[in-house]
C-alpha atoms as a PDB file:
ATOM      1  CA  UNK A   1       5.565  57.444-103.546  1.00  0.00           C
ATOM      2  CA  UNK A   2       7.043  55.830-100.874  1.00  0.00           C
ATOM      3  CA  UNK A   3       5.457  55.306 -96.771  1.00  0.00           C
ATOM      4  CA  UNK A   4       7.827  54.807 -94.190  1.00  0.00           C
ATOM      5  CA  UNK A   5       7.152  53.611 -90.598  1.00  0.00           C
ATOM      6  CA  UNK A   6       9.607  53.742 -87.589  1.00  0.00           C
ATOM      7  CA  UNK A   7       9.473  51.441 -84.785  1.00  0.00           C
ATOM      8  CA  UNK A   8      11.558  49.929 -82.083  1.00  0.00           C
ATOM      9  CA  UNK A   9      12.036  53.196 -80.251  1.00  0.00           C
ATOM     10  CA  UNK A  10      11.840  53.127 -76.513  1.00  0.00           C
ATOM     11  CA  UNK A  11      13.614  53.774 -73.056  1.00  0.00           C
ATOM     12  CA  UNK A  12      16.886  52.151 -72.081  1.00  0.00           C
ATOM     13  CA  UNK A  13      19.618  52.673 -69.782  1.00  0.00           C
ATOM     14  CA  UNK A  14      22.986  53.685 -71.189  1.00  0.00           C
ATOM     15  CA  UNK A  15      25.226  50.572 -72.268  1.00  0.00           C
ATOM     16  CA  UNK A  16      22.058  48.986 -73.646  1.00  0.00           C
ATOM     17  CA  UNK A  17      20.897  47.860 -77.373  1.00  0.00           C
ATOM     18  CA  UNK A  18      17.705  48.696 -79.361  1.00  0.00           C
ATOM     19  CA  UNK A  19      16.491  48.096 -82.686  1.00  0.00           C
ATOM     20  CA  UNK A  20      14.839  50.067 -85.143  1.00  0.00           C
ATOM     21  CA  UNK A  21      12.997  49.316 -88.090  1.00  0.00           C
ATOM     22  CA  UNK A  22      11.220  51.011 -90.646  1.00  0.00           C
ATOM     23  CA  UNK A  23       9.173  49.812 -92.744  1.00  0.00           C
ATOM     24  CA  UNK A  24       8.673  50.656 -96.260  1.00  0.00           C
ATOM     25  CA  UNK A  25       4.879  50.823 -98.497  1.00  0.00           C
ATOM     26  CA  UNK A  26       4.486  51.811-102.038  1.00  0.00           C
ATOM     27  CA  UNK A  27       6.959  51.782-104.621  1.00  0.00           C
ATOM     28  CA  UNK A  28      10.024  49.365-104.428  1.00  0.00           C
ATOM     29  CA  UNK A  29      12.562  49.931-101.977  1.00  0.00           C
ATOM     30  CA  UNK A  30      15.380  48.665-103.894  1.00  0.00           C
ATOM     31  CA  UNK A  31      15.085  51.483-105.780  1.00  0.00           C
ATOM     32  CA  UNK A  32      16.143  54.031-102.684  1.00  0.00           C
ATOM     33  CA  UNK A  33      19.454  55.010-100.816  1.00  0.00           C
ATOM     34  CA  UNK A  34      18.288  55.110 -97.370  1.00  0.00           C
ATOM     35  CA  UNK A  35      19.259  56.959 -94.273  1.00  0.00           C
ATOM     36  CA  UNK A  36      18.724  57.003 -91.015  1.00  0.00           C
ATOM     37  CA  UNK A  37      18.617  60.413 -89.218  1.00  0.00           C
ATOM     38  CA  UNK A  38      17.933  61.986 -85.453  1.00  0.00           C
ATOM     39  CA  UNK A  39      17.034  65.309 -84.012  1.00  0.00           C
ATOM     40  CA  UNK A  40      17.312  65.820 -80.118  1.00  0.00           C
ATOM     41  CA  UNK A  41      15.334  68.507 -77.978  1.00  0.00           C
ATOM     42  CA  UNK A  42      16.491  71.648 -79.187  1.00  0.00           C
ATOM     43  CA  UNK A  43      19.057  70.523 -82.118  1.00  0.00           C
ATOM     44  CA  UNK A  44      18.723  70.201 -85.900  1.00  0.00           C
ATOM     45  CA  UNK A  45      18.097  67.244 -87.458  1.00  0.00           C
ATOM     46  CA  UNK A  46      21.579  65.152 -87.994  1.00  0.00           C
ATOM     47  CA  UNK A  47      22.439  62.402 -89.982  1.00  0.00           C
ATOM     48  CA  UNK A  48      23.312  59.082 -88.081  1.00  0.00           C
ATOM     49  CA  UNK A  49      23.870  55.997 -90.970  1.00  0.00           C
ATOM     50  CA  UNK A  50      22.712  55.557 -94.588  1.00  0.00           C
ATOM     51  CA  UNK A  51      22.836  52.539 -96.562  1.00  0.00           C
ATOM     52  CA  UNK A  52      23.139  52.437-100.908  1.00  0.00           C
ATOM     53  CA  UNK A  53      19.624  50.320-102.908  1.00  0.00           C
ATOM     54  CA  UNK A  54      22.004  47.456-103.161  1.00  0.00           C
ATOM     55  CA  UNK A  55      23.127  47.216 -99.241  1.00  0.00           C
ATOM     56  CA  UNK A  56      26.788  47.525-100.258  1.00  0.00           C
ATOM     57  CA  UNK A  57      27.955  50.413 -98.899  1.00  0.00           C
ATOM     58  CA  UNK A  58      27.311  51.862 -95.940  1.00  0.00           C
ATOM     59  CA  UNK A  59      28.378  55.067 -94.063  1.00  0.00           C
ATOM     60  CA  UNK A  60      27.943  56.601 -90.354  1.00  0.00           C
ATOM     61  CA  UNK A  61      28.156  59.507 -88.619  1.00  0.00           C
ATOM     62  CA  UNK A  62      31.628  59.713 -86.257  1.00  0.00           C
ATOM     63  CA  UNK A  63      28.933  59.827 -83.790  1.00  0.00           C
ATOM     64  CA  UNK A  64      28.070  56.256 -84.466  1.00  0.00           C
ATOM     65  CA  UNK A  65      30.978  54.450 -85.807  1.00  0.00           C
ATOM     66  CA  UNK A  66      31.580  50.744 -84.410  1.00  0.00           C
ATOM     67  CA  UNK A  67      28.546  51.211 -82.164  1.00  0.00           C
ATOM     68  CA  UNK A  68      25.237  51.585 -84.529  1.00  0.00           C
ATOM     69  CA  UNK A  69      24.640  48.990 -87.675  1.00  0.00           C
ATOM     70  CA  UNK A  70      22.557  49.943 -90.367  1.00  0.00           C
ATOM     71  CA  UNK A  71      21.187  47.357 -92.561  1.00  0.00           C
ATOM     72  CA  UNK A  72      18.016  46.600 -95.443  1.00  0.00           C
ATOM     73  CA  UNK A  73      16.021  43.553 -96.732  1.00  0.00           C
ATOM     74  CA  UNK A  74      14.877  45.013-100.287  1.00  0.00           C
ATOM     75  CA  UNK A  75      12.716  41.580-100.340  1.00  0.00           C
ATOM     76  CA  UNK A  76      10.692  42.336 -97.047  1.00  0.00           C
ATOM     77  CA  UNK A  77      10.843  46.262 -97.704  1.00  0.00           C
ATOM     78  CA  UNK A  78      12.814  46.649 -94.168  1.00  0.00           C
ATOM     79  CA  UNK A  79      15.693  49.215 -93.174  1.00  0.00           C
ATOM     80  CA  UNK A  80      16.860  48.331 -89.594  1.00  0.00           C
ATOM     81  CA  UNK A  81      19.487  50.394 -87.470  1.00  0.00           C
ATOM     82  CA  UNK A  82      20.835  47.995 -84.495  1.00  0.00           C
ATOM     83  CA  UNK A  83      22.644  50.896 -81.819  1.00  0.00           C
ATOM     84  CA  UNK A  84      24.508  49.363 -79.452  1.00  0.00           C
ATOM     85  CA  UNK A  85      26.979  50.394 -76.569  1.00  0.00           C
ATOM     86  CA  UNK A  86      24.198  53.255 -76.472  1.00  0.00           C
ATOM     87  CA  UNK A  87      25.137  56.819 -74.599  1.00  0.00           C
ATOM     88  CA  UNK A  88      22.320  59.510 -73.011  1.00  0.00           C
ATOM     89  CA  UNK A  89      23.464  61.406 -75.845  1.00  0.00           C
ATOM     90  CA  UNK A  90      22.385  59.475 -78.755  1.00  0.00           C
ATOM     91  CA  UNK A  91      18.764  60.268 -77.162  1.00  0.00           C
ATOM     92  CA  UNK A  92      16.176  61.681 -79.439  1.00  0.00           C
ATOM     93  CA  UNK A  93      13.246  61.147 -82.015  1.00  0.00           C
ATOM     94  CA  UNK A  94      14.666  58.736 -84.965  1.00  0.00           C
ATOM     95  CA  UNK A  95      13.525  59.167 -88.379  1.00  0.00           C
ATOM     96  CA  UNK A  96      13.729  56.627 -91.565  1.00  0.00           C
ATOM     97  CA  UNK A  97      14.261  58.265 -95.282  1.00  0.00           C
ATOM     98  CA  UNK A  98      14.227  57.715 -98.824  1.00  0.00           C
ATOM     99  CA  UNK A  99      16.374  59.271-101.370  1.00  0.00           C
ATOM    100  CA  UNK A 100      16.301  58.394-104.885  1.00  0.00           C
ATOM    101  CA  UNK A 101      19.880  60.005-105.851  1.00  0.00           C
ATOM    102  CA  UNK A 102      22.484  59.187-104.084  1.00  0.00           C
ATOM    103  CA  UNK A 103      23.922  57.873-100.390  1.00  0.00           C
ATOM    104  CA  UNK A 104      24.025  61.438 -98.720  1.00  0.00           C
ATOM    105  CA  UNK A 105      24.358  62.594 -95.601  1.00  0.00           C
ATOM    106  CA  UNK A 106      22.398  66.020 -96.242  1.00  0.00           C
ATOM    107  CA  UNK A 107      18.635  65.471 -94.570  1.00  0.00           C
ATOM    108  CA  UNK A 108      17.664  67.860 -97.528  1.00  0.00           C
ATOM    109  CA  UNK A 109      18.392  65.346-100.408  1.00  0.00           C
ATOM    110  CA  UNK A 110      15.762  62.726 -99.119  1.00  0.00           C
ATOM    111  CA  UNK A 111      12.280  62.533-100.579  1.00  0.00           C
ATOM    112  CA  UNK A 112      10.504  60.915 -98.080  1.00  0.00           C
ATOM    113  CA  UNK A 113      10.454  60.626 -94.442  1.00  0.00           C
ATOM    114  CA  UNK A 114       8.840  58.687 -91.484  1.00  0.00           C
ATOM    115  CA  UNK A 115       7.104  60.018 -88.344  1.00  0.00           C
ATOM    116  CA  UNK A 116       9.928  59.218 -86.263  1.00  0.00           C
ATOM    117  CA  UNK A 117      10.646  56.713 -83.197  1.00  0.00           C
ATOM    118  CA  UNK A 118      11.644  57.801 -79.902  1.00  0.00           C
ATOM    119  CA  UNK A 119      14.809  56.522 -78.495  1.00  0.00           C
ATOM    120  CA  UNK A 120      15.990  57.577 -74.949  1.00  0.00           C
ATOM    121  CA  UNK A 121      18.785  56.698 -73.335  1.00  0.00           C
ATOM    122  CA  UNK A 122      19.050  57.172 -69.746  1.00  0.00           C
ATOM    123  CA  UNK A 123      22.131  57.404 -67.647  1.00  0.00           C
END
Protein backbone atom coordinates (compact mmCIF):
# COMPACT_ATOMS: atom_id res chain seq x y z
CA UNK A 1 0.00 0.00 0.00
CA UNK A 2 1.02 3.21 -0.78
CA UNK A 3 -0.54 7.04 0.80
CA UNK A 4 -0.11 9.90 -1.23
CA UNK A 5 -0.57 13.58 -0.21
CA UNK A 6 -0.80 16.65 -2.58
CA UNK A 7 0.16 20.02 -1.61
CA UNK A 8 1.32 23.29 -2.99
CA UNK A 9 -1.95 24.00 -4.75
CA UNK A 10 -3.25 27.51 -4.62
CA UNK A 11 -4.33 30.76 -6.57
CA UNK A 12 -2.05 32.58 -8.96
CA UNK A 13 -2.27 34.89 -11.73
CA UNK A 14 -1.39 33.64 -15.19
CA UNK A 15 2.50 33.91 -16.01
CA UNK A 16 3.15 32.75 -12.44
CA UNK A 17 4.97 29.48 -10.86
CA UNK A 18 3.74 26.97 -8.21
CA UNK A 19 4.95 23.90 -6.80
CA UNK A 20 3.48 20.76 -6.00
CA UNK A 21 4.45 18.02 -3.95
CA UNK A 22 3.21 14.86 -2.93
CA UNK A 23 4.20 13.04 -0.54
CA UNK A 24 4.50 9.41 -0.34
CA UNK A 25 3.70 6.81 3.13
CA UNK A 26 3.92 3.12 3.17
CA UNK A 27 5.77 0.99 0.96
CA UNK A 28 8.93 2.32 -0.91
CA UNK A 29 8.55 4.74 -3.52
CA UNK A 30 11.35 3.68 -5.57
CA UNK A 31 9.47 0.96 -6.37
CA UNK A 32 6.60 3.17 -8.41
CA UNK A 33 6.36 4.99 -11.87
CA UNK A 34 4.65 8.06 -10.91
CA UNK A 35 2.35 10.48 -12.59
CA UNK A 36 0.99 13.46 -12.18
CA UNK A 37 -2.60 14.02 -13.45
CA UNK A 38 -5.51 16.97 -13.52
CA UNK A 39 -9.20 17.13 -14.02
CA UNK A 40 -10.88 20.66 -14.56
CA UNK A 41 -14.67 21.56 -13.83
CA UNK A 42 -16.53 19.54 -16.11
CA UNK A 43 -13.59 17.46 -17.97
CA UNK A 44 -12.13 13.98 -17.46
CA UNK A 45 -9.28 13.40 -15.69
CA UNK A 46 -5.99 13.99 -18.06
CA UNK A 47 -2.62 13.11 -17.73
CA UNK A 48 -0.09 16.08 -17.27
CA UNK A 49 3.77 14.43 -16.52
CA UNK A 50 4.96 11.04 -15.21
CA UNK A 51 8.29 10.18 -14.10
CA UNK A 52 9.99 6.17 -14.25
CA UNK A 53 11.18 4.57 -10.15
CA UNK A 54 14.62 5.54 -11.21
CA UNK A 55 13.90 9.43 -12.22
CA UNK A 56 15.36 8.81 -15.69
CA UNK A 57 12.84 9.29 -17.92
CA UNK A 58 10.33 11.52 -17.96
CA UNK A 59 7.33 12.36 -20.23
CA UNK A 60 4.56 15.30 -20.51
CA UNK A 61 1.55 16.01 -21.88
CA UNK A 62 1.85 18.57 -25.20
CA UNK A 63 -0.10 20.53 -22.82
CA UNK A 64 2.88 20.95 -20.61
CA UNK A 65 5.99 20.62 -22.55
CA UNK A 66 8.92 23.20 -21.68
CA UNK A 67 6.61 24.80 -19.11
CA UNK A 68 5.86 22.07 -16.17
CA UNK A 69 8.95 19.89 -14.54
CA UNK A 70 8.28 16.81 -12.95
CA UNK A 71 10.75 15.43 -10.63
CA UNK A 72 11.21 12.59 -7.36
CA UNK A 73 13.53 12.14 -4.30
CA UNK A 74 13.07 8.19 -3.75
CA UNK A 75 15.23 9.00 -0.41
CA UNK A 76 12.68 11.61 1.08
CA UNK A 77 9.59 9.73 -0.58
CA UNK A 78 8.78 13.16 -2.62
CA UNK A 79 7.30 13.60 -6.29
CA UNK A 80 7.27 17.38 -7.09
CA UNK A 81 5.74 19.02 -10.36
CA UNK A 82 7.29 22.75 -10.71
CA UNK A 83 4.55 24.53 -13.57
CA UNK A 84 5.75 27.47 -14.73
CA UNK A 85 4.79 30.13 -17.46
CA UNK A 86 1.26 28.97 -16.03
CA UNK A 87 -2.11 29.68 -18.33
CA UNK A 88 -6.02 29.97 -16.83
CA UNK A 89 -6.25 26.83 -18.57
CA UNK A 90 -3.99 24.59 -16.76
CA UNK A 91 -6.58 25.40 -13.77
CA UNK A 92 -7.98 22.50 -11.90
CA UNK A 93 -7.73 19.91 -8.95
CA UNK A 94 -4.11 18.09 -9.25
CA UNK A 95 -3.73 14.62 -8.30
CA UNK A 96 -0.37 12.47 -7.43
CA UNK A 97 -0.30 8.52 -8.48
CA UNK A 98 1.39 5.37 -8.17
CA UNK A 99 1.73 2.73 -10.70
CA UNK A 100 3.67 -0.30 -10.22
CA UNK A 101 3.96 -1.30 -14.12
CA UNK A 102 5.03 0.93 -16.23
CA UNK A 103 5.42 4.99 -17.11
CA UNK A 104 1.82 5.41 -18.64
CA UNK A 105 -0.13 8.00 -19.46
CA UNK A 106 -3.59 6.06 -18.99
CA UNK A 107 -5.10 7.36 -15.35
CA UNK A 108 -6.50 3.70 -15.33
CA UNK A 109 -3.08 1.90 -14.96
CA UNK A 110 -2.25 3.64 -11.54
CA UNK A 111 -2.89 1.93 -8.23
CA UNK A 112 -3.02 4.59 -6.01
CA UNK A 113 -4.04 8.09 -5.93
CA UNK A 114 -4.00 11.30 -3.74
CA UNK A 115 -6.88 13.61 -2.73
CA UNK A 116 -5.85 16.16 -5.05
CA UNK A 117 -4.48 19.93 -4.79
CA UNK A 118 -6.18 22.79 -6.20
CA UNK A 119 -4.38 24.90 -8.64
CA UNK A 120 -6.06 28.03 -10.21
CA UNK A 121 -4.82 30.16 -12.47
CA UNK A 122 -6.36 33.40 -12.97
CA UNK A 123 -6.13 35.66 -15.93
Amino acid sequence: QVQLVESGGGLVQAGGSLRLSCAASGRTLSSYVMGWFRQAPGKDREFVAGITWSGGVTTYAESVKGRFLISRDNVKKMVYLQMNNLKPEDTGVYYCAANYLKLTQVAGAYDYWGQGTQVTVSS
